[in-house]
N, C-alpha and C. Protein backbone atom coordinates (compact mmCIF):
# COMPACT_ATOMS: atom_id res chain seq x y z
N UNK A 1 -16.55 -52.23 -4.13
CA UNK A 1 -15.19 -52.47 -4.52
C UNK A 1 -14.28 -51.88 -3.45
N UNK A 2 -13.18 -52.38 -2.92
CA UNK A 2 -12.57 -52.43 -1.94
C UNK A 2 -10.74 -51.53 -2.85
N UNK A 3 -10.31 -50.41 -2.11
CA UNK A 3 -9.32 -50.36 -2.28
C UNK A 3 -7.85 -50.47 -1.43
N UNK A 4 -6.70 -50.79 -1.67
CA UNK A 4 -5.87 -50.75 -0.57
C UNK A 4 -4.99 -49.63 -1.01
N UNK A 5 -4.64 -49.22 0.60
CA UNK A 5 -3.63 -48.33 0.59
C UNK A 5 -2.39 -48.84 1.02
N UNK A 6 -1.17 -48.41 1.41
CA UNK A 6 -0.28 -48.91 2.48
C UNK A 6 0.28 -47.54 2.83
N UNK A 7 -0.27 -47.45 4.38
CA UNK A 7 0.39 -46.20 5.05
C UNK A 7 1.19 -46.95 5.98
N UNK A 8 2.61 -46.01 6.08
CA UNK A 8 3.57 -46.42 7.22
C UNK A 8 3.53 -48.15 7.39
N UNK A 9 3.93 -48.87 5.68
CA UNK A 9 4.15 -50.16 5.86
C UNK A 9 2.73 -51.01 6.13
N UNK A 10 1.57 -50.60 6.87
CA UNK A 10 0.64 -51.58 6.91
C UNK A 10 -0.86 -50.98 6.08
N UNK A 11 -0.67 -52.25 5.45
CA UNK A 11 -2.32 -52.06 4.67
C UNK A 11 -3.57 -51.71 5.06
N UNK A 12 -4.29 -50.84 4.63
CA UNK A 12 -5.29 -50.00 4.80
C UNK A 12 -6.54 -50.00 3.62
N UNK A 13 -7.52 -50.66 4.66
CA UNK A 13 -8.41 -51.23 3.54
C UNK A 13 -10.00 -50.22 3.70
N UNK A 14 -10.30 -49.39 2.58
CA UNK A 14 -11.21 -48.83 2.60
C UNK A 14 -12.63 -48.98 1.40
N UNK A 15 -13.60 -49.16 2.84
CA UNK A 15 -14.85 -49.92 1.75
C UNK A 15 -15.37 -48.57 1.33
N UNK A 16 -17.05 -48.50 0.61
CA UNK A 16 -17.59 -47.38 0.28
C UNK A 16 -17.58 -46.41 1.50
N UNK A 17 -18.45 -46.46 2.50
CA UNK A 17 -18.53 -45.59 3.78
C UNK A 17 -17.27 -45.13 4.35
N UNK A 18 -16.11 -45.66 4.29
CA UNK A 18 -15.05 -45.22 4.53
C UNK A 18 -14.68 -44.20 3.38
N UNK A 19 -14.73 -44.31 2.12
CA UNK A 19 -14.58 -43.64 1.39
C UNK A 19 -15.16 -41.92 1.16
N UNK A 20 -16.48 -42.48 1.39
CA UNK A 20 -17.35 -41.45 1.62
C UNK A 20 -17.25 -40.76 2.87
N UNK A 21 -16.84 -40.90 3.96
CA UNK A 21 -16.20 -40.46 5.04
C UNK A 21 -15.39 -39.48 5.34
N UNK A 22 -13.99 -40.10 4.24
CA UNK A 22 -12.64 -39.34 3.66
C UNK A 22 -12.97 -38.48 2.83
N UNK A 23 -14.27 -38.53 1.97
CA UNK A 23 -14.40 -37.15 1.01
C UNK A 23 -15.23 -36.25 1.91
N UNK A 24 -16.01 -36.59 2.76
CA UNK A 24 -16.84 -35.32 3.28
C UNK A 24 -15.84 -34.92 4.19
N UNK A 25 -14.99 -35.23 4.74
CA UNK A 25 -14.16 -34.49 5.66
C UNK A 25 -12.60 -33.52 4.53
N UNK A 26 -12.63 -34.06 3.64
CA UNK A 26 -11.54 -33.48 2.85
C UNK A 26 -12.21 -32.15 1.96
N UNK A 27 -13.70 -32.44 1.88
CA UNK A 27 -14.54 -31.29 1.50
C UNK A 27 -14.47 -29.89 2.62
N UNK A 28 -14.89 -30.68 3.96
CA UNK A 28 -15.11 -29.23 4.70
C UNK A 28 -13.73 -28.74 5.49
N UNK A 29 -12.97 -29.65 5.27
CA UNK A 29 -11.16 -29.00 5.13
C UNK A 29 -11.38 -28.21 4.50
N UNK A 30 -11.52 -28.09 3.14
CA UNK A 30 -11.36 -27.42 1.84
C UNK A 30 -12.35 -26.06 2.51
N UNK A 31 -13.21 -26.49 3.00
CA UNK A 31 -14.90 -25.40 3.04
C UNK A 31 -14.14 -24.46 3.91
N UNK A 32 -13.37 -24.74 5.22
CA UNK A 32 -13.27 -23.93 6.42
C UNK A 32 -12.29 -23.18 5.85
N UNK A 33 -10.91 -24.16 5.01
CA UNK A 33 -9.82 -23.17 4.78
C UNK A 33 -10.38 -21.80 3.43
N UNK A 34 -11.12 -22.28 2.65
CA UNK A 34 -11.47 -21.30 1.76
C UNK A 34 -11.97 -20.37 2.66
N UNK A 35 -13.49 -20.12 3.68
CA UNK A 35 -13.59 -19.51 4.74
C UNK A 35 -12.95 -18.69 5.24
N UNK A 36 -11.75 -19.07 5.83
CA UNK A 36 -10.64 -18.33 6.36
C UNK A 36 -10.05 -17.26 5.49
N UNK A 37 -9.62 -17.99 4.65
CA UNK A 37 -9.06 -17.29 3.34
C UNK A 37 -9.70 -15.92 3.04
N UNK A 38 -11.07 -15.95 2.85
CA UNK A 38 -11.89 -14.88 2.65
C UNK A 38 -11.59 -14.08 3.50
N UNK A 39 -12.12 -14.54 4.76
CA UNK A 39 -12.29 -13.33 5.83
C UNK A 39 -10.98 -13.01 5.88
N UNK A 40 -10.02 -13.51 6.06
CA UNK A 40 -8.42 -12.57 5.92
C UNK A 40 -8.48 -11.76 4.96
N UNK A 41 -8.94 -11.98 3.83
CA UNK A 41 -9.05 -11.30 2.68
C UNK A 41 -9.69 -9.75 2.97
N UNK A 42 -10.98 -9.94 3.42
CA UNK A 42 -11.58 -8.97 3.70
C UNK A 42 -11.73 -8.32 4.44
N UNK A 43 -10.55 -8.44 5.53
CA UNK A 43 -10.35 -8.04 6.71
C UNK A 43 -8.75 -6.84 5.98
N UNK A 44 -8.44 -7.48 5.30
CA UNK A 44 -7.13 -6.89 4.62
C UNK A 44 -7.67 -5.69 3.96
N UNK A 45 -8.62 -5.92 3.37
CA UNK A 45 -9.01 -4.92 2.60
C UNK A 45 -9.76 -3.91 3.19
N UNK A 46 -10.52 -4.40 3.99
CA UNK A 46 -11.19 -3.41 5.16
C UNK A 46 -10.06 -2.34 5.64
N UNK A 47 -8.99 -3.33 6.34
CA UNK A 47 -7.70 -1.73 6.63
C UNK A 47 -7.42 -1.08 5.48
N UNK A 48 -7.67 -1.70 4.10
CA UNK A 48 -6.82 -0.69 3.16
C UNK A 48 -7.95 0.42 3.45
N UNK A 49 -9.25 0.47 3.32
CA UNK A 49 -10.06 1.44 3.05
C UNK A 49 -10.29 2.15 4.45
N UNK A 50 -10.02 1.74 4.99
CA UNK A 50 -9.98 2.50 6.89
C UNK A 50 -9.00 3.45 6.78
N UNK A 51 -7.43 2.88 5.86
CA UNK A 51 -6.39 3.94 6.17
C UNK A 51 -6.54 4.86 5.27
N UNK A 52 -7.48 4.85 3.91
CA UNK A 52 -7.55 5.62 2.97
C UNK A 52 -8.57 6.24 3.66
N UNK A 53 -9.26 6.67 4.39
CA UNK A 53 -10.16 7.57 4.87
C UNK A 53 -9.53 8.19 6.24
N UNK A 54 -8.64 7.51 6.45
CA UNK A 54 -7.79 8.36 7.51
C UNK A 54 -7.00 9.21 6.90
N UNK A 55 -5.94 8.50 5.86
CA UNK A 55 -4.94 9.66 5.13
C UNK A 55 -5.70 10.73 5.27
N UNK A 56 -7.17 10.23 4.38
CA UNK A 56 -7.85 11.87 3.69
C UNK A 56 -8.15 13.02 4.73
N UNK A 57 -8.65 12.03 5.88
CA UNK A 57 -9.43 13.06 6.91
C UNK A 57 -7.81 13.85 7.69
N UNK A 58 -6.85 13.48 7.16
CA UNK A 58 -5.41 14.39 7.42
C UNK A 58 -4.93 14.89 6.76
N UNK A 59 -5.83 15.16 5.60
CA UNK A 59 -5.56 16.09 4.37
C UNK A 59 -4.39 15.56 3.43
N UNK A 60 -3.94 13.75 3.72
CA UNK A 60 -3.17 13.39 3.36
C UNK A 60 -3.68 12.44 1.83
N UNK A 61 -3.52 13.51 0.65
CA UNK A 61 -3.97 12.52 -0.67
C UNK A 61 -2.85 11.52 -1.02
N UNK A 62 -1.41 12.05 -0.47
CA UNK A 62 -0.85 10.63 -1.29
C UNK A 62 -0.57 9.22 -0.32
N UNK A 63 -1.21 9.89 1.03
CA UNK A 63 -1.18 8.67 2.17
C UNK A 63 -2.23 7.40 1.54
N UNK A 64 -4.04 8.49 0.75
CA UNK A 64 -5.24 8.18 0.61
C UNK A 64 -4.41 7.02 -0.74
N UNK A 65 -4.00 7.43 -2.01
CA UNK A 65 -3.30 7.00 -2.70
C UNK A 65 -2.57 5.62 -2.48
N UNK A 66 -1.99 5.84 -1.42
CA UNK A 66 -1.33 4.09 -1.31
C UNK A 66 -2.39 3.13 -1.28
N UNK A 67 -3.16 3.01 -1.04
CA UNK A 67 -5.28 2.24 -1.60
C UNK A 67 -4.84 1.76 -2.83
N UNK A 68 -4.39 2.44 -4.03
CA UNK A 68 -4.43 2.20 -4.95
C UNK A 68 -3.03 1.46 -5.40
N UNK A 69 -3.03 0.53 -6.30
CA UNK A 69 -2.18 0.34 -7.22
C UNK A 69 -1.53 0.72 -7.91
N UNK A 70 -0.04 0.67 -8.05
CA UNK A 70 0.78 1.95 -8.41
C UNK A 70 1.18 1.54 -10.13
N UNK A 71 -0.06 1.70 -10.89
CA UNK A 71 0.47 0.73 -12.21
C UNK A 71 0.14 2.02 -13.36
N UNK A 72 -0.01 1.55 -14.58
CA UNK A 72 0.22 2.73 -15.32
C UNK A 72 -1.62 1.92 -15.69
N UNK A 73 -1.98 0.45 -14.93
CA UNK A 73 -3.62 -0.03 -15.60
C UNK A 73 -4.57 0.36 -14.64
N UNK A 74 -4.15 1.18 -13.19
CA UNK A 74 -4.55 1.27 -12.49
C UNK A 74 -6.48 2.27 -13.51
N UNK A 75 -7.28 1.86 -12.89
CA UNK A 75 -8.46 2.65 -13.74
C UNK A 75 -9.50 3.29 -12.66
N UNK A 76 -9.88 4.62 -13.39
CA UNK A 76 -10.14 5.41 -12.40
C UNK A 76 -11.88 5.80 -12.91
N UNK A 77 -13.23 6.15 -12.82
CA UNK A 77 -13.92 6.13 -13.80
C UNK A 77 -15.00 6.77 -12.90
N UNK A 78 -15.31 8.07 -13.19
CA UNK A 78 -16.27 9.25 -12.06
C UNK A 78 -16.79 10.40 -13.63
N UNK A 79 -17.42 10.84 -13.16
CA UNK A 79 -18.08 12.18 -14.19
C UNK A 79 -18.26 12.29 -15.21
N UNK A 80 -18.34 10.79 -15.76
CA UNK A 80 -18.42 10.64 -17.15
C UNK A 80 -17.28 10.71 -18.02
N UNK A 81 -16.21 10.05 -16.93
CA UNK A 81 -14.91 10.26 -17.64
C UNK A 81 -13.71 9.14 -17.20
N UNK A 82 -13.24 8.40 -18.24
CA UNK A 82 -12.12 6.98 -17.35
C UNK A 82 -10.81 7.68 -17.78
N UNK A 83 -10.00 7.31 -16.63
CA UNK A 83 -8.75 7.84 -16.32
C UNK A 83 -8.07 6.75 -16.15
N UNK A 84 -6.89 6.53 -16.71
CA UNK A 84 -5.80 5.11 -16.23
C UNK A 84 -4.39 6.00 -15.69
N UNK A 85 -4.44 5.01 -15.21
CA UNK A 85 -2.40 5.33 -13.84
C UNK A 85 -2.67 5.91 -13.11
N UNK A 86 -1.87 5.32 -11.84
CA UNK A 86 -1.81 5.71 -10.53
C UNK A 86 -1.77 7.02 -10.94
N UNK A 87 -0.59 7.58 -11.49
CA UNK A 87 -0.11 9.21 -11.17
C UNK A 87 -1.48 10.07 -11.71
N UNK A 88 -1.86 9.27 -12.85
CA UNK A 88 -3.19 10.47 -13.66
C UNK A 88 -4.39 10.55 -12.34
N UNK A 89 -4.39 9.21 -11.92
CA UNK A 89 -5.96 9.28 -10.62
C UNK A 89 -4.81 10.56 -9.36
N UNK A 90 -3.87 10.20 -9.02
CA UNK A 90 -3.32 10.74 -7.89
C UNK A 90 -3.28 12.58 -8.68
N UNK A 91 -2.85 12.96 -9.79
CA UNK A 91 -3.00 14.42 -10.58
C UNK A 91 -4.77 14.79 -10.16
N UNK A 92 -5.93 14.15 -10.47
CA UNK A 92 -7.13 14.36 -10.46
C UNK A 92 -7.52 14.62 -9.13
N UNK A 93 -7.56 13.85 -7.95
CA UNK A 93 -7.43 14.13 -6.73
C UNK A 93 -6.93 15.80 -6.28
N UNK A 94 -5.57 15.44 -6.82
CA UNK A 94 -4.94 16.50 -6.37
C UNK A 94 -5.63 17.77 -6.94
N UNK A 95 -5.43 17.96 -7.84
CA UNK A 95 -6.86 19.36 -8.40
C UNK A 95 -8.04 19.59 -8.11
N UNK A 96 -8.69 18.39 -7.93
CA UNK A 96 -10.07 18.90 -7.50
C UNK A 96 -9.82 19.04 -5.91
N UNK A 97 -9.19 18.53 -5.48
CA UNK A 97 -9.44 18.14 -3.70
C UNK A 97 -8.00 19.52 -3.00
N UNK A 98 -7.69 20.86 -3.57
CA UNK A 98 -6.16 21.12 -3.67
C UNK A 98 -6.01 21.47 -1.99
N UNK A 99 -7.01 21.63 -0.78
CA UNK A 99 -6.76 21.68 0.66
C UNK A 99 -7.64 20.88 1.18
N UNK A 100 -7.88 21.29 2.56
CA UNK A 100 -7.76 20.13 3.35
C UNK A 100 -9.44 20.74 3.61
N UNK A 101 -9.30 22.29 3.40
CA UNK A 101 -11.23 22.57 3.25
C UNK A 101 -12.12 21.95 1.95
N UNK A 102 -11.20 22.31 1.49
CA UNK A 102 -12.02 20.98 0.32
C UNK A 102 -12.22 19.96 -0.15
N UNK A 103 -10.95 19.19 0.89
CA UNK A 103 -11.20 17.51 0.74
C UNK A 103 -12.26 17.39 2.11
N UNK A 104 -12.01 18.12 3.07
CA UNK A 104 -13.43 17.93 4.17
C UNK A 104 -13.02 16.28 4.53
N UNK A 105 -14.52 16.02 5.75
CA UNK A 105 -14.35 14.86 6.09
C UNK A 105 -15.23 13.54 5.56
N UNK A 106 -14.11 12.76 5.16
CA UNK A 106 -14.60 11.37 4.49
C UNK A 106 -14.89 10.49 5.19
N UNK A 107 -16.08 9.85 5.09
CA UNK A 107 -17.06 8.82 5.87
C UNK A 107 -17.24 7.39 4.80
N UNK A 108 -17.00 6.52 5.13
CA UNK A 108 -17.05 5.14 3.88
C UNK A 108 -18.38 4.63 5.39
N UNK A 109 -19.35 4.33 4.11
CA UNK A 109 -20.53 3.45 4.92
C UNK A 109 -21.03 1.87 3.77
N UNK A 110 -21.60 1.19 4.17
CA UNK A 110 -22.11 -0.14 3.61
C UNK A 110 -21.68 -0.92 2.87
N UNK A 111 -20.48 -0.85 3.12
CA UNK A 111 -19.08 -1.70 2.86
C UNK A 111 -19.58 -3.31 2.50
N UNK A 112 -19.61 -3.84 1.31
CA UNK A 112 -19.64 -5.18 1.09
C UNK A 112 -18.77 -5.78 0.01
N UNK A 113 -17.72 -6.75 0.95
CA UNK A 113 -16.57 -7.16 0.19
C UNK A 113 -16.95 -8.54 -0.23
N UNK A 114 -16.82 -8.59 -1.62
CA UNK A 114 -17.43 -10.24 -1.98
C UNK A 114 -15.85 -10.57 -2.76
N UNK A 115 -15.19 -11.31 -2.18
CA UNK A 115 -14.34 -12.29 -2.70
C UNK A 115 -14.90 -13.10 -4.17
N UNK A 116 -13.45 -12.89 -4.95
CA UNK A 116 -14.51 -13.09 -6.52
C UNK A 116 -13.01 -14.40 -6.90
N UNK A 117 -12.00 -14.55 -6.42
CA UNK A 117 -11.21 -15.66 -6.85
C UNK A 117 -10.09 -15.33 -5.22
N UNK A 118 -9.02 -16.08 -5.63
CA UNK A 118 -8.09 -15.97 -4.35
C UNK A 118 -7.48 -14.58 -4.07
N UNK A 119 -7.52 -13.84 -5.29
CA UNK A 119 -6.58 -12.50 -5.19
C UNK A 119 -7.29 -11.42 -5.64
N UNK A 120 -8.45 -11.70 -5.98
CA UNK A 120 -9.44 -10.22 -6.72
C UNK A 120 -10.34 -10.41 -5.42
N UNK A 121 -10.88 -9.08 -5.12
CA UNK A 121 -12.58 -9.29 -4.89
C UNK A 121 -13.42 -7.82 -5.09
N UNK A 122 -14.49 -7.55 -4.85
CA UNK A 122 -15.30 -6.93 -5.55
C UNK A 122 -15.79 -5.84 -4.33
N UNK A 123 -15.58 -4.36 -4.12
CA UNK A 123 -15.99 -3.73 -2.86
C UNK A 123 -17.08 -2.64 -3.57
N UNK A 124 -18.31 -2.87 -2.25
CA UNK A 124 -19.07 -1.77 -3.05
C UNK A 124 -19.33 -1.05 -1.63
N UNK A 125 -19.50 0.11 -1.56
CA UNK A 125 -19.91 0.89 -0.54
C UNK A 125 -20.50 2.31 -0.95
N UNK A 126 -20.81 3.33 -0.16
CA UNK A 126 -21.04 4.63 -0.15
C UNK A 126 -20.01 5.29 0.45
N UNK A 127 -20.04 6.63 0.11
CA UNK A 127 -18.90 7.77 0.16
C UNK A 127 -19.59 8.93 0.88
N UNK A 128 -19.17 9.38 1.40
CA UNK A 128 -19.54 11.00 2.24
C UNK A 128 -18.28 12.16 2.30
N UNK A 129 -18.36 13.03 2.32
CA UNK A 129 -17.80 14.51 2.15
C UNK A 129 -18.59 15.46 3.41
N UNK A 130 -18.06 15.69 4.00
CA UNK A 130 -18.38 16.89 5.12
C UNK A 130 -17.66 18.10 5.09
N UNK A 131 -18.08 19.00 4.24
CA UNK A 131 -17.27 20.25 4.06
C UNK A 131 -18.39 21.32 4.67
N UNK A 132 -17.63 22.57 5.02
CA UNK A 132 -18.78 23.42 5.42
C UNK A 132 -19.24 23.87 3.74
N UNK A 133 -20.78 24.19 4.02
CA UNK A 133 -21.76 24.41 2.97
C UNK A 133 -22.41 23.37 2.00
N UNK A 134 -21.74 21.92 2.27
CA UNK A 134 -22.13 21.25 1.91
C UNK A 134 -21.79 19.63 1.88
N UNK A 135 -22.36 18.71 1.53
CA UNK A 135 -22.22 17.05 1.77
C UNK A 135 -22.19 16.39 0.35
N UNK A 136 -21.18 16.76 -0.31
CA UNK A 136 -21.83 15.39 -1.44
C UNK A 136 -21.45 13.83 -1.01
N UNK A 137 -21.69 13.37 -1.58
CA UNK A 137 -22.17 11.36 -1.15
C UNK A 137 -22.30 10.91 -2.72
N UNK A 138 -21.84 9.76 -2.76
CA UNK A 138 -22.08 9.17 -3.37
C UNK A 138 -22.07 7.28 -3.07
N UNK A 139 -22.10 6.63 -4.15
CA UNK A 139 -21.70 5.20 -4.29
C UNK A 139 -20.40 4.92 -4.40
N UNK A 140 -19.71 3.72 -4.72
CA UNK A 140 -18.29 3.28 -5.32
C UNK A 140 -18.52 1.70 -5.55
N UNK A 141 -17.40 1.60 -6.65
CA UNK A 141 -17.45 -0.56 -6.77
C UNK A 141 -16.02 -0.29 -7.24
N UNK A 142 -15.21 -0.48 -6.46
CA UNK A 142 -13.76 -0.86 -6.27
C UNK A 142 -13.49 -2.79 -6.47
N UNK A 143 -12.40 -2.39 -7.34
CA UNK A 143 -11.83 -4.28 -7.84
C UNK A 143 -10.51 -4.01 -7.55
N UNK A 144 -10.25 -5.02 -6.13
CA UNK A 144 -8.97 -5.50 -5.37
C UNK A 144 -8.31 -6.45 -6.03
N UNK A 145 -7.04 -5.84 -5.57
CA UNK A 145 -6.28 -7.26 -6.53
C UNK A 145 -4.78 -7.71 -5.47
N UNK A 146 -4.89 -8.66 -5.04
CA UNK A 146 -3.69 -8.91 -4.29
C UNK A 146 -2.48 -8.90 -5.07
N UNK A 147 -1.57 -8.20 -4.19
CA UNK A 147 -0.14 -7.88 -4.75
C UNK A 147 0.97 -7.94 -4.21
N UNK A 148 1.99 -7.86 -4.68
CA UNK A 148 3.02 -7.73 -3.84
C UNK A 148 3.03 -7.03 -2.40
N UNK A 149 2.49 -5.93 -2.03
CA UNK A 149 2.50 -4.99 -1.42
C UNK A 149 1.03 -5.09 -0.98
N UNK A 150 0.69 -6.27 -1.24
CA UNK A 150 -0.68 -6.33 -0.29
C UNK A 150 -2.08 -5.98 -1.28
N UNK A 151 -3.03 -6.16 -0.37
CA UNK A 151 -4.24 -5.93 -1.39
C UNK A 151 -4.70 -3.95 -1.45
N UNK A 152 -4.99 -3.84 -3.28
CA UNK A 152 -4.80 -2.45 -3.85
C UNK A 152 -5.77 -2.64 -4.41
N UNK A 153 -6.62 -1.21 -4.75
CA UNK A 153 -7.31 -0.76 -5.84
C UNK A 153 -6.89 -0.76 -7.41
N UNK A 154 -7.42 -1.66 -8.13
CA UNK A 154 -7.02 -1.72 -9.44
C UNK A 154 -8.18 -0.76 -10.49
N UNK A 155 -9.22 -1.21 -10.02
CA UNK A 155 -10.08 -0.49 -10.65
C UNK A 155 -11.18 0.24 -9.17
N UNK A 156 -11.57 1.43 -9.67
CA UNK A 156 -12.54 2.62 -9.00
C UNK A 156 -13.68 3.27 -9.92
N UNK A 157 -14.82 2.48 -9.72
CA UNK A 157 -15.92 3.79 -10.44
C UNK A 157 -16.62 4.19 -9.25
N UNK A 158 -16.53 5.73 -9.30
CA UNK A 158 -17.17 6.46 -8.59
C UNK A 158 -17.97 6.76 -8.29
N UNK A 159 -19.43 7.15 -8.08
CA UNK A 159 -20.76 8.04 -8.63
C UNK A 159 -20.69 9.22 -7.73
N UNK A 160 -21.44 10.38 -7.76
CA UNK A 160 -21.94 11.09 -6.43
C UNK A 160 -23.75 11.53 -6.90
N UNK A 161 -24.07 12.03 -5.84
CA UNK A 161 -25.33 12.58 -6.54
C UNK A 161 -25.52 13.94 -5.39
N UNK A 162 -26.48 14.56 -6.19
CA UNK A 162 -26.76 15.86 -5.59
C UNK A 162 -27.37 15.81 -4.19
N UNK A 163 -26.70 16.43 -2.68
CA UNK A 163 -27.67 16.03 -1.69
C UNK A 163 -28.79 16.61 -1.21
């Protein structure tokens, strides 16, 4: 079955193979720009977590803080204990971590950002601490959420384990 178009006044006649033509190329349009999309994505998010390990390693928690989402759903979830709002995660930080010898130096390793829709995606990595007398480490699975202000931590569960 034969359909017509009319582009710019003259008729445009497309059989099956033409058809099928126009969809595999309107597919990997679709394939490359989603592609793109991602890796911007995760390239965005990569600096958020680069500058949050810089703040820290400058003893800077509320630099580390801008990572996160400044909401009252922001969710925070380490030691057997969930915490919601920016200010309650940014209060917790601040007490346990209260100088710059005890926030020590932060190392983010095995970083894997899986894009989960256009504006969420899913980060899991490991954590390091270099303080004198000791290293704790742990895991993390951070959920990004694009925002006004760019892509943020909405949700954080933590782990550490003994080294």
């Amino acid at each position: 079955m034969e359909q017509t178009f009319i582009l710019k006044k003259k008729a445009c006649h497309l059989d099956a193979a033409d058809k099928l033509l126009l969809s595999v190329c309107i597919f990997l349009l679709a394939a490359v720009t989603t592609a793109l999309a991602q890796a911007q994505a995760s390239s965005a998010i990569r600096a958020v977590i680069d500058a949050q390990a810089a703040a820290w390693n400058r003893g800077d928690i509320d630099g580390f803080m801008n990572g996160y989402a400044q909401s009252s759903l922001t969710t925070f979830v380490s030691d057997d204990r969930v915490m919601r709002g920016w200010e309650t995660v940014r209060a917790r930080y601040k007490k346990k971590y209260p100088n710059a010898e005890q926030m020590g130096r932060l190392t983010f390793s095995d970083i894997e950002i899986t894009p989960l829709c256009s504006d969420t995606a899913m980060v899991l990595g490991r954590w390091q601490l270099k303080r004198k007398g000791d290293h704790p480490r742990g895991r993390f699975t951070l959920l990004f959420r694009r925002r006004l202000e760019g892509w943020r931590i909405v949700q954080d569960h933590t782990s550490s384990t003994t080294p």
